[in-house]
C-alpha atoms as a PDB file:
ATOM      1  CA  UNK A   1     -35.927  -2.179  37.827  1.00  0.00           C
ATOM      2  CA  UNK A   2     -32.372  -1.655  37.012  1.00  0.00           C
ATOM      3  CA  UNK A   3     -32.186   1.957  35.588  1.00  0.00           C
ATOM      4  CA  UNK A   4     -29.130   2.090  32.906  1.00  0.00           C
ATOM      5  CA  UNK A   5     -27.683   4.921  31.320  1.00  0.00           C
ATOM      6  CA  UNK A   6     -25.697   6.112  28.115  1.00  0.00           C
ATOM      7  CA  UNK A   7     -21.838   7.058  29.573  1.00  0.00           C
ATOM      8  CA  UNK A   8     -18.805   7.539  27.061  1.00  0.00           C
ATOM      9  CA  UNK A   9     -15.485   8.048  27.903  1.00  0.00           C
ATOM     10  CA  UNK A  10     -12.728  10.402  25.850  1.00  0.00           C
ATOM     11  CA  UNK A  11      -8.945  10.163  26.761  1.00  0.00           C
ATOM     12  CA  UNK A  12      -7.973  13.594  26.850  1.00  0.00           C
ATOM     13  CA  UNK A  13      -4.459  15.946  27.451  1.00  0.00           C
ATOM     14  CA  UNK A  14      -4.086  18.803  29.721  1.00  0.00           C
ATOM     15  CA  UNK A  15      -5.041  21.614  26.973  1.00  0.00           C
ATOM     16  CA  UNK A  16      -8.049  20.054  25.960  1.00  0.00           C
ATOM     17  CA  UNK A  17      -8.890  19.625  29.901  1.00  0.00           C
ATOM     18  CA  UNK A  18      -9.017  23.092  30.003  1.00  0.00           C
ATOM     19  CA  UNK A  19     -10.408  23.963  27.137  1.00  0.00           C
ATOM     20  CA  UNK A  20     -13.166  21.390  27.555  1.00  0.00           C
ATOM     21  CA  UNK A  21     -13.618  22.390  31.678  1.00  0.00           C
ATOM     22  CA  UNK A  22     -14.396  26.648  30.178  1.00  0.00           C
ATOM     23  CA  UNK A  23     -17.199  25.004  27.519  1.00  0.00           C
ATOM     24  CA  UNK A  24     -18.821  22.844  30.528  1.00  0.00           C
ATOM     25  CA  UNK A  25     -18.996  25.585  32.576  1.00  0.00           C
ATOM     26  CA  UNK A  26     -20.544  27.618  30.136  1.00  0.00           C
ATOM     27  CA  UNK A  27     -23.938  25.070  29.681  1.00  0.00           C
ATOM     28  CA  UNK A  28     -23.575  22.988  33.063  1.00  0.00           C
ATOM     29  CA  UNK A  29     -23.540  23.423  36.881  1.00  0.00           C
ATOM     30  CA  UNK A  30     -20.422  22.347  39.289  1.00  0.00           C
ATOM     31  CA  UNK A  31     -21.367  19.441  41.325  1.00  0.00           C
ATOM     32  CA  UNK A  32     -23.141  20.348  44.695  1.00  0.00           C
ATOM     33  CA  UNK A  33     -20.804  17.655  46.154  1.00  0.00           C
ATOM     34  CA  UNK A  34     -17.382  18.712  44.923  1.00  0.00           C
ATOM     35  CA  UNK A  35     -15.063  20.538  47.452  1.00  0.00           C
ATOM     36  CA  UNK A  36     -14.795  24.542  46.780  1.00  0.00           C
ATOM     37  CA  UNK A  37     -12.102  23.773  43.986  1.00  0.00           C
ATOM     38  CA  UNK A  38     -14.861  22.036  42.066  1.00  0.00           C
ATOM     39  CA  UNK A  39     -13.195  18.739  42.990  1.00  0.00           C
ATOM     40  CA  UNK A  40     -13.302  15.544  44.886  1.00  0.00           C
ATOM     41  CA  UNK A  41     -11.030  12.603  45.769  1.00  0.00           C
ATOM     42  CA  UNK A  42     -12.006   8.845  44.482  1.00  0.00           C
ATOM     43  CA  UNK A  43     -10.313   5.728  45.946  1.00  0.00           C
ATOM     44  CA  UNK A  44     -11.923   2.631  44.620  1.00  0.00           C
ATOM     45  CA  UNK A  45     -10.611  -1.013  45.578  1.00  0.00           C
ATOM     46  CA  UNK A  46     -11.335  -3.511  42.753  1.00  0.00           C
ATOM     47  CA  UNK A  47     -11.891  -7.086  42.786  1.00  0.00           C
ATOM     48  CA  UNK A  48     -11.553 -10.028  40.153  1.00  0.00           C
ATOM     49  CA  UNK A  49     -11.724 -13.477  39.936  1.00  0.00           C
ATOM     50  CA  UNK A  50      -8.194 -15.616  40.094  1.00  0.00           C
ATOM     51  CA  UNK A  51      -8.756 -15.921  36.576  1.00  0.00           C
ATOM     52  CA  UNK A  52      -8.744 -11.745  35.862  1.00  0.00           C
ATOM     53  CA  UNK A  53     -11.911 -12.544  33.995  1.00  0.00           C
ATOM     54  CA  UNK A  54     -13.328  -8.622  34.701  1.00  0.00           C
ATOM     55  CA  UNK A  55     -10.123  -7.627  33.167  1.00  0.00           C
ATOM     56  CA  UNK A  56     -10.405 -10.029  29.993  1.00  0.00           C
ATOM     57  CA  UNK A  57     -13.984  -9.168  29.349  1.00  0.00           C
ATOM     58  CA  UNK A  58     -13.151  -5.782  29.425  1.00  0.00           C
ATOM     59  CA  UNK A  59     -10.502  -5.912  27.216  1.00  0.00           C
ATOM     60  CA  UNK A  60     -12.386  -8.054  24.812  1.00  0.00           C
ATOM     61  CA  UNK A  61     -15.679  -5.887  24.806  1.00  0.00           C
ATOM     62  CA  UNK A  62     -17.774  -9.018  26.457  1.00  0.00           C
ATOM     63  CA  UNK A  63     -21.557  -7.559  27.041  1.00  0.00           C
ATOM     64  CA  UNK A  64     -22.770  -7.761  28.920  1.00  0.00           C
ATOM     65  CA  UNK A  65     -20.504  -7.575  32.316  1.00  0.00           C
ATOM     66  CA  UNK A  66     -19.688  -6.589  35.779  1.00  0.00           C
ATOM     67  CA  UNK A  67     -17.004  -5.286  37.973  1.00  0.00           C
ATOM     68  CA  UNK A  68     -16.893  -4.408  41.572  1.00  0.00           C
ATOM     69  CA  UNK A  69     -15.473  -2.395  43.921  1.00  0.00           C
ATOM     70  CA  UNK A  70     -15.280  -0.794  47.253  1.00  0.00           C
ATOM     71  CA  UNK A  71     -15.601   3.041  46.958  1.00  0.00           C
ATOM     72  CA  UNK A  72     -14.851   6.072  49.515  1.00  0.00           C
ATOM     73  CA  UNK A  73     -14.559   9.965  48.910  1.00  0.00           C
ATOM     74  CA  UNK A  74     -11.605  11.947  50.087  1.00  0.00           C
ATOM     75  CA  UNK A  75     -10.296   9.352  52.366  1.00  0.00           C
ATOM     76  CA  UNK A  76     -13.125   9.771  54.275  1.00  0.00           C
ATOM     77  CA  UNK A  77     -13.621   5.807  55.741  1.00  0.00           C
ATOM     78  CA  UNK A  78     -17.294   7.063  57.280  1.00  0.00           C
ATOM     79  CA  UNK A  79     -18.962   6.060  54.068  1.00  0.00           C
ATOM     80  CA  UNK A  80     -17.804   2.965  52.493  1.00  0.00           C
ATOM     81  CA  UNK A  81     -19.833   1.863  49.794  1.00  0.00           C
ATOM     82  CA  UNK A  82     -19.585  -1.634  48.333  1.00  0.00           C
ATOM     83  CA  UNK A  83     -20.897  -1.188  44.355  1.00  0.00           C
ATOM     84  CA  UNK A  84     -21.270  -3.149  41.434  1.00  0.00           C
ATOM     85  CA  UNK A  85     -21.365  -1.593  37.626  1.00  0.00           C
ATOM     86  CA  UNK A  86     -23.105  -3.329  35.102  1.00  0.00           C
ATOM     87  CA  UNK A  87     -22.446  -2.741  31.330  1.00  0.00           C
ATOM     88  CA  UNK A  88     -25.049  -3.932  28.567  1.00  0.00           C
ATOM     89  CA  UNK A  89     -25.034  -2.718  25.224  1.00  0.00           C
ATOM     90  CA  UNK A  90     -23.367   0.273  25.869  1.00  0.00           C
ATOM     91  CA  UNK A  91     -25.062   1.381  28.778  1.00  0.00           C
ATOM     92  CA  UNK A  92     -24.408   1.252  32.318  1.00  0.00           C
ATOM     93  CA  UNK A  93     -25.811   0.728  35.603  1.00  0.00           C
ATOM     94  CA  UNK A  94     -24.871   0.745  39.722  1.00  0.00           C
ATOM     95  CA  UNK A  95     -25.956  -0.938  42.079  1.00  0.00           C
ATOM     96  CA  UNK A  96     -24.703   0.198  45.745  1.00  0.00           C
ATOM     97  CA  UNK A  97     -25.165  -0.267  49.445  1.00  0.00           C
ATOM     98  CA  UNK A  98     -22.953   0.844  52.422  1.00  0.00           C
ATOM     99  CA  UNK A  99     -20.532  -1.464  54.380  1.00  0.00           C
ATOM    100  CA  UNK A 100     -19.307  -1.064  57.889  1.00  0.00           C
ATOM    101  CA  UNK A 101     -15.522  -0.548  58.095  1.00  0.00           C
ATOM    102  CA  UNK A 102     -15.178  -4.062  59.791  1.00  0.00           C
ATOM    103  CA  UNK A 103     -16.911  -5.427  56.660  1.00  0.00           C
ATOM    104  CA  UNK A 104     -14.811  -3.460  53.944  1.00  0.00           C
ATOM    105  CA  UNK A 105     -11.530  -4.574  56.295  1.00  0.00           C
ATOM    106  CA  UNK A 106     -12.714  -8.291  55.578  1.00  0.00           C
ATOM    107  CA  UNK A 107     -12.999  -7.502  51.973  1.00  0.00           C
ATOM    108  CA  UNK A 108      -9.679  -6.208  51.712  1.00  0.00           C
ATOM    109  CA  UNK A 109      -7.993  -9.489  53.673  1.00  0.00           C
ATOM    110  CA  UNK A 110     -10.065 -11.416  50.433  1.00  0.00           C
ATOM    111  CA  UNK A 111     -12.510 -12.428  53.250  1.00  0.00           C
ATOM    112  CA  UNK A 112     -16.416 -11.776  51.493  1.00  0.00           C
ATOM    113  CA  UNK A 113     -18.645 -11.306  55.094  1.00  0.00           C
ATOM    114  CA  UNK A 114     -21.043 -13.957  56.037  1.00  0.00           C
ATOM    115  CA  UNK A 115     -24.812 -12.750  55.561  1.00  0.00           C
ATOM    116  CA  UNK A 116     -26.159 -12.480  58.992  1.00  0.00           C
ATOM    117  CA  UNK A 117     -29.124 -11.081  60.335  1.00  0.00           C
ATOM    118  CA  UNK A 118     -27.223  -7.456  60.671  1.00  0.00           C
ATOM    119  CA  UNK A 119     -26.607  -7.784  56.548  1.00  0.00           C
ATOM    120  CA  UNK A 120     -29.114  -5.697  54.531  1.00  0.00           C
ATOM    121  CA  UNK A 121     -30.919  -7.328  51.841  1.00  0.00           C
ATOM    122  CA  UNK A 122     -28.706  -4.974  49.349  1.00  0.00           C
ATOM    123  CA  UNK A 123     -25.764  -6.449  51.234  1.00  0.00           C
ATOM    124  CA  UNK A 124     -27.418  -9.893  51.048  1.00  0.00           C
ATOM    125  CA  UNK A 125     -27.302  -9.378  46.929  1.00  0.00           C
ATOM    126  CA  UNK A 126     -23.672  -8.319  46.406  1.00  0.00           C
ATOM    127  CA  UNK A 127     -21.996 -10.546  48.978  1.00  0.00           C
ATOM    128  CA  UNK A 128     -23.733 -13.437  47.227  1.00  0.00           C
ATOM    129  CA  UNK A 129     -22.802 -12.872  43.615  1.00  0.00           C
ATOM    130  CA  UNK A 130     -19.040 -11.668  44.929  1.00  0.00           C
ATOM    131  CA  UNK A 131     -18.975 -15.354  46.758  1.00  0.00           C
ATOM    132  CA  UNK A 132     -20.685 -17.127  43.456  1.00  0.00           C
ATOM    133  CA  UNK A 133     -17.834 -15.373  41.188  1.00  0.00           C
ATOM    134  CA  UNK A 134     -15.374 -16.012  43.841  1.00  0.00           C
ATOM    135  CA  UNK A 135     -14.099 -12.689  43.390  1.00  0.00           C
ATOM    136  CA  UNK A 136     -10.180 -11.248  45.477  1.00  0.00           C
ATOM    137  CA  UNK A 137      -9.447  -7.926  45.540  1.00  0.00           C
ATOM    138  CA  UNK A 138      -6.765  -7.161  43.148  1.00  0.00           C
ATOM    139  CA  UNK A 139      -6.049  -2.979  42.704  1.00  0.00           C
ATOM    140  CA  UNK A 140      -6.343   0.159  44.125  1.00  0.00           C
ATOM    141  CA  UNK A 141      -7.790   3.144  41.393  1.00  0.00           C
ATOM    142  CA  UNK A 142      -7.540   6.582  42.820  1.00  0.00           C
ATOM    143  CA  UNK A 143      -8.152   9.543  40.728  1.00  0.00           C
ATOM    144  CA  UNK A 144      -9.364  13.466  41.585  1.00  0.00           C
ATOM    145  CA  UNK A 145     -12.502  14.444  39.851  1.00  0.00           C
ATOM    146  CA  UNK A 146     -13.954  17.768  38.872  1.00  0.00           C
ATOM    147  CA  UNK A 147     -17.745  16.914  38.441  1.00  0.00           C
ATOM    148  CA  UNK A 148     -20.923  18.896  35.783  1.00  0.00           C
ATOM    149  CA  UNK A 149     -24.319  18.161  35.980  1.00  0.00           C
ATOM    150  CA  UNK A 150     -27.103  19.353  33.815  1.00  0.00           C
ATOM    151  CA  UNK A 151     -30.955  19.079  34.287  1.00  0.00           C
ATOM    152  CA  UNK A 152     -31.507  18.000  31.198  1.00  0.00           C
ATOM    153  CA  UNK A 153     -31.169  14.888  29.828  1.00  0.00           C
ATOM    154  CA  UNK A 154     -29.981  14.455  33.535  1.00  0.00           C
ATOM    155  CA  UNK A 155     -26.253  14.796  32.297  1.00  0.00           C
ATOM    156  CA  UNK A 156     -23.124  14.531  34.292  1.00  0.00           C
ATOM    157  CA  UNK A 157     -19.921  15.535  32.677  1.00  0.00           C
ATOM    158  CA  UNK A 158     -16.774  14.681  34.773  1.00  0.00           C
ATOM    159  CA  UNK A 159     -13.099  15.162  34.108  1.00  0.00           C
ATOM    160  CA  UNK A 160     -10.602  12.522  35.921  1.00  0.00           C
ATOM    161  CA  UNK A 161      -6.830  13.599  36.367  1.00  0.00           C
ATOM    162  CA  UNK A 162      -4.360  11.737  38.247  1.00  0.00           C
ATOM    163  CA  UNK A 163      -5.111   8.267  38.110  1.00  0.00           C
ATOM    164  CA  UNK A 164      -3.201   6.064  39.514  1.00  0.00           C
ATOM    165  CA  UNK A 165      -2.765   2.458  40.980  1.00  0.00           C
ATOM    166  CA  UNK A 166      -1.640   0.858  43.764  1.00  0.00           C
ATOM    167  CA  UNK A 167      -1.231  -2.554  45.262  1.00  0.00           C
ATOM    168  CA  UNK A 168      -1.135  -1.650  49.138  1.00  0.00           C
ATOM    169  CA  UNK A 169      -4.710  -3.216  49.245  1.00  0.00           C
ATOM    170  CA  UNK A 170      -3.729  -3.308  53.011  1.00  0.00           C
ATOM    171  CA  UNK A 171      -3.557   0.149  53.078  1.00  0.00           C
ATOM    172  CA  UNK A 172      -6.854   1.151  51.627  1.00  0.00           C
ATOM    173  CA  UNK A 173      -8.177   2.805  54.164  1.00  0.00           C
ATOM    174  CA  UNK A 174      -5.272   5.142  55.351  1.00  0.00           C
ATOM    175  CA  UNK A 175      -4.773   8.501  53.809  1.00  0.00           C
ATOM    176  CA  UNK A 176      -1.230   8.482  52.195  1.00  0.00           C
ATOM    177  CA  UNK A 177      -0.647   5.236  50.393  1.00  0.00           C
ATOM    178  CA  UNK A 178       1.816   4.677  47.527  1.00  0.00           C
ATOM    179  CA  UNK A 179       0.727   5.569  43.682  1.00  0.00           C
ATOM    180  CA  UNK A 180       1.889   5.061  40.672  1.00  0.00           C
ATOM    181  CA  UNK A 181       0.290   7.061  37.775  1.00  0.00           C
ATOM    182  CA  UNK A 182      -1.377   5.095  34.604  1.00  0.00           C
ATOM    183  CA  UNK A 183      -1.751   7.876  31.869  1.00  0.00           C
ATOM    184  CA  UNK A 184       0.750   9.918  30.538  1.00  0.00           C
ATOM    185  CA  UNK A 185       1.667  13.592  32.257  1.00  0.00           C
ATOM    186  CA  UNK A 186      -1.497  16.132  31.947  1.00  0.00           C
ATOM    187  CA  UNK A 187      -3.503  13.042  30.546  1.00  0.00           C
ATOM    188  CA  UNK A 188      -6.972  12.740  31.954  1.00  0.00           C
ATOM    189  CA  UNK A 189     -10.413  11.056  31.276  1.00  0.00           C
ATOM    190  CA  UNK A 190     -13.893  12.712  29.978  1.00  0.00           C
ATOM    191  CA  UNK A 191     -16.639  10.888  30.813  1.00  0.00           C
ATOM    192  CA  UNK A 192     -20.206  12.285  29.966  1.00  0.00           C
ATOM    193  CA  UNK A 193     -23.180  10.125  31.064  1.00  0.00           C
ATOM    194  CA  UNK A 194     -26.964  10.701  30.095  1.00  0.00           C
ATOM    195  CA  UNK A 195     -30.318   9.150  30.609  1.00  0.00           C
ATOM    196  CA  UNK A 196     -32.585   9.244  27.076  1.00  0.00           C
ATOM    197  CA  UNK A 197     -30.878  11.804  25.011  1.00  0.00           C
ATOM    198  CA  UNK A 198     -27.961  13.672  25.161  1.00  0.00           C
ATOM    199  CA  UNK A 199     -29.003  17.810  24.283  1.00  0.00           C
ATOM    200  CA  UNK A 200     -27.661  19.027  21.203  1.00  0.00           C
ATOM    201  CA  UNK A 201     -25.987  22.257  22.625  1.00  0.00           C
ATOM    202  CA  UNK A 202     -24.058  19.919  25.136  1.00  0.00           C
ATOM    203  CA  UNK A 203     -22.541  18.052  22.803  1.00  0.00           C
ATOM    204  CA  UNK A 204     -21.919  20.931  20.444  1.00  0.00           C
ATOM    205  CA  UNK A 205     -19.935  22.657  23.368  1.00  0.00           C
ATOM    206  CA  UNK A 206     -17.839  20.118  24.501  1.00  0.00           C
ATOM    207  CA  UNK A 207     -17.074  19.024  20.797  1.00  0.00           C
ATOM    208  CA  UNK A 208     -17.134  15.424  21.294  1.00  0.00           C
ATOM    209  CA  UNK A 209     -17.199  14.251  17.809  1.00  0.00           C
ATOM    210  CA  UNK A 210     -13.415  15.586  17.964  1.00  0.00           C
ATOM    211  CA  UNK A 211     -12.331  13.485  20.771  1.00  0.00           C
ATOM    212  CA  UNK A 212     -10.318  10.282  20.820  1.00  0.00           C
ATOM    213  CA  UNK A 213     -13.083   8.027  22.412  1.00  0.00           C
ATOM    214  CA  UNK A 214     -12.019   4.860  24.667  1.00  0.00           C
ATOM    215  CA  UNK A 215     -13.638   1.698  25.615  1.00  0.00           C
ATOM    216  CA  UNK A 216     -11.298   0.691  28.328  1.00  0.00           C
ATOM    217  CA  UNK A 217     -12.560   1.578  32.285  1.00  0.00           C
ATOM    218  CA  UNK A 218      -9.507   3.046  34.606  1.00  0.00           C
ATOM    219  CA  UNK A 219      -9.835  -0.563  36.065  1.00  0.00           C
ATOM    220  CA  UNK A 220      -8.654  -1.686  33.013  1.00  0.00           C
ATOM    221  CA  UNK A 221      -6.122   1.092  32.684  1.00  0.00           C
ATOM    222  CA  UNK A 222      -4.616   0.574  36.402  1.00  0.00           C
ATOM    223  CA  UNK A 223      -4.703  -3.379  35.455  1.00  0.00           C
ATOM    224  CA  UNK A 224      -3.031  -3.329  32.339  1.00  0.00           C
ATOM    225  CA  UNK A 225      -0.480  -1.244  33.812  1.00  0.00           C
ATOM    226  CA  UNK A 226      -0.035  -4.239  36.182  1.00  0.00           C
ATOM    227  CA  UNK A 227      -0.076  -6.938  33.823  1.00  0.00           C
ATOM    228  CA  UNK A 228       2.538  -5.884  31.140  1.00  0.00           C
ATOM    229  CA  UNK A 229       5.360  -5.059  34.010  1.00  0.00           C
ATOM    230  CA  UNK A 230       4.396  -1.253  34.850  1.00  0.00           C
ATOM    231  CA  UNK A 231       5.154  -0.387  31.392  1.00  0.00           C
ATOM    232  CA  UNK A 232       2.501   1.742  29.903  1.00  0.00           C
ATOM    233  CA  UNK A 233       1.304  -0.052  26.339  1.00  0.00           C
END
């Protein structure tokens, strides 16, 4: 059973990162997987149909919907994971399984690999729907995050900084690749993400009834930026 949970996202500056980052330390735990700084890389490739419907539904609020993407962590191409992220009345949900390199190299030539015997059944899923959608890849999104997690209410409170797009889809895989930033200087995401309820005090400390909430995904973001000539709207 698909297991979906509440996640809301806040556009944020550079003094309320910090601000925020000294009130989520104060109730929640760094992420075991972050980096000594507290912080890990993200490249994502996305893909959409010729049509940019991920892009429209997102920017019309369609529920439910899906968007996919190829994922790795700090460059690292030993793990490629191949992921799809539901949305449904607010709520989200991933589904993920791991990809060779040869696979996520067909991906990013627009070629979705055939389902052979050596495909896993989680494979078998994704490649499918990709092929019935007739899904391309269209944009790079790479941001650095700085990851919270509490046990209760299983909560995971993440600041983004740095996002940025690219169009070397070629070049996915290599370490340096050109970037182009989406937000303004200092501007970063908040994204907090619960399963059943969201504690009280957690909310209280990171003030979230003060913060500018968003709809949009940095897909979205990174697209748009795209779309209207690289001019941020």
């Amino acid at each position: 059973m698909t297991q979906y949970r509440h996640e809301y996202k806040y556009q944020i500056d550079a003094m309320q990162k910090e601000f925020l980052k000294l009130r989520a330390q104060g109730v929640l735990e760094p992420d075991s997987h972050a980096a000594e700084n507290g912080e890990y890389l993200i490249r994502s490739l996305y893909f959409d149909s010729p049509e940019d419907a991920c892009f429209y539904e997102n920017e019309n609020g369609v529920d439910p919907r899906e968007k996919y993407r190829i994922r790795i962590y700090n460059c690292d191409s030993a793990r490629i994971s191949l992921e799809c992220k539901s949305k449904m009345r607010g709520m989200t949900a991933k589904t993920a399984c791991l990809i060779t390199r040869k696979q996520c190299e067909e991906f990013m030539e627009g070629i979705i690999p055939e389902a052979d015997e050596n495909v896993s059944a989680g494979q078998k899923v994704l490649f499918y729907r990709m092929r019935e959608k007739n899904l391309r890849p269209v944009v790079i999104v790479q941001y650095m995050r700085t990851p919270y997690v509490g046990t209760a209410g299983n909560v995971r409170v993440t600041f983004d900084d740095a996002i940025s797009s690219s169009n070397a889809i070629d070049a996915f895989l290599q370490e340096d690749i050109p970037l182009r930033s989406v937000l303004p200087v200092g501007g970063s995401i908040l994204e907090v993400k619960w399963d059943e309820l969201l504690p009280s005090y957690i909310k209280g400390q990171l003030e979230l009834d003060t913060l500018q909430w968003t709809a949009f995904s940095k897909y979205y973001l990174c697209r748009r930026y795209n779309c209207y000539g690289g001019v941020r709207i």
